[in-house]
Protein backbone atom coordinates (compact mmCIF):
# COMPACT_ATOMS: atom_id res chain seq x y z
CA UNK A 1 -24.48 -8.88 -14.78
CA UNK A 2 -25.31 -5.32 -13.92
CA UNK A 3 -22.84 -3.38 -11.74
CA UNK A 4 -22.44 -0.13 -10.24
CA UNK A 5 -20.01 2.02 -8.65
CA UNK A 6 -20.82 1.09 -5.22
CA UNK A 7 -17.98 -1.38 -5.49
CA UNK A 8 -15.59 1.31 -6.01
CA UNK A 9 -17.45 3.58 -3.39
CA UNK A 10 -19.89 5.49 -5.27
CA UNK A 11 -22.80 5.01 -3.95
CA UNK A 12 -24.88 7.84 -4.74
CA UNK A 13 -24.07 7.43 -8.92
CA UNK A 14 -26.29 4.60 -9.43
CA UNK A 15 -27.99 4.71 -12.73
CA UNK A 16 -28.88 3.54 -16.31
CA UNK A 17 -25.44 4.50 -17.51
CA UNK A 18 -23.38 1.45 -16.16
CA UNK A 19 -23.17 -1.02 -18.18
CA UNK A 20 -22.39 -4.94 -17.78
CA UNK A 21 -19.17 -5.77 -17.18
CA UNK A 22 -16.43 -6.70 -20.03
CA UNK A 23 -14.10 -9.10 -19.68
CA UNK A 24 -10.56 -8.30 -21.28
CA UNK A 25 -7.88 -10.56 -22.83
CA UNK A 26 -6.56 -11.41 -19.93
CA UNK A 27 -10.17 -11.96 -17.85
CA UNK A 28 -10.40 -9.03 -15.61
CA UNK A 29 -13.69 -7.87 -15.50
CA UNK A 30 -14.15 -3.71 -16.00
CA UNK A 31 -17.30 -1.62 -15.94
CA UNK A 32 -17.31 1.47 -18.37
CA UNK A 33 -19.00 4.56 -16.57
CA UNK A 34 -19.09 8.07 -18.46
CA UNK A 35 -17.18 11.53 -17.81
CA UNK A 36 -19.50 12.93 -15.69
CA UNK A 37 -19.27 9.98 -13.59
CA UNK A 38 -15.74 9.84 -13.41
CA UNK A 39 -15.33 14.14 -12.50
CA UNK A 40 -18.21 13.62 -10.05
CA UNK A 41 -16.17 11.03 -7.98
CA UNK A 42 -13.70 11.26 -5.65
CA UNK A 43 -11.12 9.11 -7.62
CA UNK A 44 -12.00 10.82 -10.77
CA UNK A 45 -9.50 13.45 -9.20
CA UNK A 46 -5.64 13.16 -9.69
CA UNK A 47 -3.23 11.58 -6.97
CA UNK A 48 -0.19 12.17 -6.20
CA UNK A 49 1.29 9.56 -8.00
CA UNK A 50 -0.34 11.18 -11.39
CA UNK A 51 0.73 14.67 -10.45
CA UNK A 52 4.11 13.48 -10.45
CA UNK A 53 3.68 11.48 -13.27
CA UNK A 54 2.90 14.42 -15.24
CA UNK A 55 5.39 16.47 -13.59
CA UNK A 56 7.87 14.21 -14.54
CA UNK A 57 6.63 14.13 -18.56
CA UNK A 58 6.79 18.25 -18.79
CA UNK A 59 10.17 18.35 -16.54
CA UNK A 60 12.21 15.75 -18.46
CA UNK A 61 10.27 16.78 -21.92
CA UNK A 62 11.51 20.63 -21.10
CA UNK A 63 14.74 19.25 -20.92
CA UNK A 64 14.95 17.66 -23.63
CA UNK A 65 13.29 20.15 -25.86
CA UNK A 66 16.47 22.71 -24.40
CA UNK A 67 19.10 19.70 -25.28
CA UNK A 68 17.59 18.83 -28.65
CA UNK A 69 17.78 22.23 -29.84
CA UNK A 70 21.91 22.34 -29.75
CA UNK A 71 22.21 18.87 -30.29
CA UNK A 72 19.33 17.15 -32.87
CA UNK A 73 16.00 17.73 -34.39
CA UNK A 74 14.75 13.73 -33.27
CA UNK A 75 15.63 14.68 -29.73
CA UNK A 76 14.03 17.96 -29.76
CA UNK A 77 10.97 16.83 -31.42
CA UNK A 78 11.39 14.05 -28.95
CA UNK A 79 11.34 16.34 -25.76
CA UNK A 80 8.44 18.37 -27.47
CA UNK A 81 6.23 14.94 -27.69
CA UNK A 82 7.01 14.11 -23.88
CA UNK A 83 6.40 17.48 -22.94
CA UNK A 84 2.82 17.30 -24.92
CA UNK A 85 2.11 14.53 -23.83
CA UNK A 86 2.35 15.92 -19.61
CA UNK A 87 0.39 18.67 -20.56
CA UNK A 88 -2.48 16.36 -22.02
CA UNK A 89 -2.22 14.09 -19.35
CA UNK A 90 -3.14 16.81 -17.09
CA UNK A 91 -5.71 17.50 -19.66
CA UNK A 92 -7.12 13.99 -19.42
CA UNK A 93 -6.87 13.70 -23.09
CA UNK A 94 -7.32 9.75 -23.69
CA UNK A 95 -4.36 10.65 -26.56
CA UNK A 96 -1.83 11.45 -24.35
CA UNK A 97 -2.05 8.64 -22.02
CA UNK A 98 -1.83 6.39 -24.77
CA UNK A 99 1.50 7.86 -25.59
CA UNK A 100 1.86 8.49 -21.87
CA UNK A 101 2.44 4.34 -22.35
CA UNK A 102 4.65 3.64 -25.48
CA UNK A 103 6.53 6.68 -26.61
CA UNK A 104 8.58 7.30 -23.09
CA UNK A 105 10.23 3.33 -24.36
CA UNK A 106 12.45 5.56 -25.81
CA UNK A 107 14.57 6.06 -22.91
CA UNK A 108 14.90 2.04 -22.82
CA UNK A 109 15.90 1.96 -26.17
CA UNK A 110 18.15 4.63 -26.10
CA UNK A 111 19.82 3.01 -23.05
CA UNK A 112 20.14 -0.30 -23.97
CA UNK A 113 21.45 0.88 -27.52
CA UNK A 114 23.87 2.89 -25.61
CA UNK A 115 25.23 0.29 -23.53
CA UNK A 116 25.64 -1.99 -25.80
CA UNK A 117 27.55 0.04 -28.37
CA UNK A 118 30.27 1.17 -25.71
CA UNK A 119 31.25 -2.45 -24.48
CA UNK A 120 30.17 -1.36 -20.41
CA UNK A 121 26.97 -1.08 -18.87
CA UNK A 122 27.44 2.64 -17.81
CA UNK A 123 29.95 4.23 -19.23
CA UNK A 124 29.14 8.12 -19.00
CA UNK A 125 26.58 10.93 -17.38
CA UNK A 126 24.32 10.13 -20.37
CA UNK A 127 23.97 6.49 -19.64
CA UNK A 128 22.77 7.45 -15.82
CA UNK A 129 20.63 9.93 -17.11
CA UNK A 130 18.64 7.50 -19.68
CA UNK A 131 19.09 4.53 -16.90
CA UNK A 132 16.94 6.70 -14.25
CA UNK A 133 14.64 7.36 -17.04
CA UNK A 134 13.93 4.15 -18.11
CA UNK A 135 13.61 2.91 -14.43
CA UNK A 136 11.34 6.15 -14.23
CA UNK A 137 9.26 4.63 -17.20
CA UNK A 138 8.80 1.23 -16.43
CA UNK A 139 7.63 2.44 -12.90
CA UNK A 140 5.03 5.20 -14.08
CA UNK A 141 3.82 2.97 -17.93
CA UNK A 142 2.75 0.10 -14.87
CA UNK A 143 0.79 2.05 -13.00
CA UNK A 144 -0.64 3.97 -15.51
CA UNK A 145 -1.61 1.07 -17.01
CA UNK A 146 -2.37 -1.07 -13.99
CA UNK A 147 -3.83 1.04 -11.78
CA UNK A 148 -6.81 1.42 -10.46
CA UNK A 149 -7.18 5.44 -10.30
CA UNK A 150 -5.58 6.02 -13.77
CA UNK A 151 -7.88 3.25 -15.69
CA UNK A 152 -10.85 4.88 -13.83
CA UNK A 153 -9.71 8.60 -14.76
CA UNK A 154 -8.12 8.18 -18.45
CA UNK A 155 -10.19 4.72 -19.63
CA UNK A 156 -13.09 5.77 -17.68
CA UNK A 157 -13.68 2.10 -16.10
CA UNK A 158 -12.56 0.13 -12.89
CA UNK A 159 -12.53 -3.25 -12.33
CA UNK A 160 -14.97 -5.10 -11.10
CA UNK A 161 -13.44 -7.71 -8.51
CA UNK A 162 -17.29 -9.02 -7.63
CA UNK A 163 -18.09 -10.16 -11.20
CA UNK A 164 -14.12 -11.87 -11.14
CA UNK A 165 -14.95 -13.69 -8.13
CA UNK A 166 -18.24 -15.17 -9.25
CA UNK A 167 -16.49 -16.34 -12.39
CA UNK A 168 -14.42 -18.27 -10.77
């Protein structure tokens, strides 16, 4: 079935450059539209929640580039990765929001590894510090990945709710 961007309020970018819809794994329906399509809408353009998003990235990346060079090379070269990858993401390189969504699990890891080698939960300033990251990444990976302005800006698709509900 043919669809256009009216559904996502784009009326005047009708053309021969939308394709049918393609269902995913888990059945959502997305249409894939081009660059120009995506810069020439209105939700082609960042939110909030992405400027914060990559805020966050450079921030916590700039810090951890200035703690990783007294303390490790991993966590420096760490910091330097997170604060690449904010800088692509403002970028819109497709690159960094794929590791936008997997290399930030390092705060997880490095919590829960933490935690569980001291016995406690929390037992010091570092263990706060990863916790709020790692509630900070679980927050930001979901909507990058789930939502509807980043899959339109960084995939270049939206779903398509219409062709989901005549599915059904």
């Amino acid at each position: 079935m043919k669809q256009n961007l009216a559904s996502l309020g784009c009326n005047d970018m009708r053309d021969e450059t939308t394709v049918t819809t393609q269902p995913d794994s888990f059945g959502r329906h997305w249409v894939y539209v081009t660059e120009a399509q995506v810069r020439g809408h209105a939700k082609g353009r960042f939110g909030l929640a992405i400027w914060l998003i990559c805020l966050w990235f450079v921030a916590v990346g700039g810090l951890e580039i200035v703690l990783g060079s007294s303390a490790s090379l991993p966590r420096l070269v760490f910091g330097a990765v997170l604060f690449l990858t904010g800088a692509g993401l403002v970028l819109r390189n497709r690159l960094a929001y794929l590791a936008a969504l997997f290399v930030p699990m390092i705060f997880l890891i490095r919590f829960f590894s933490g935690a569980s080698g001291y016995g406690g939960l929390l037992s010091g300033p570092a263990q706060y510090y990863d916790l709020c990251n790692a509630l900070v990444v679980v927050g930001g990976c979901f909507y990058l990945f789930e939502g509807d302005r980043p899959n339109f800006i960084f995939r270049r698709r939206y779903r398509s709710y219409h062709a989901e509900s005549l599915q059904k």
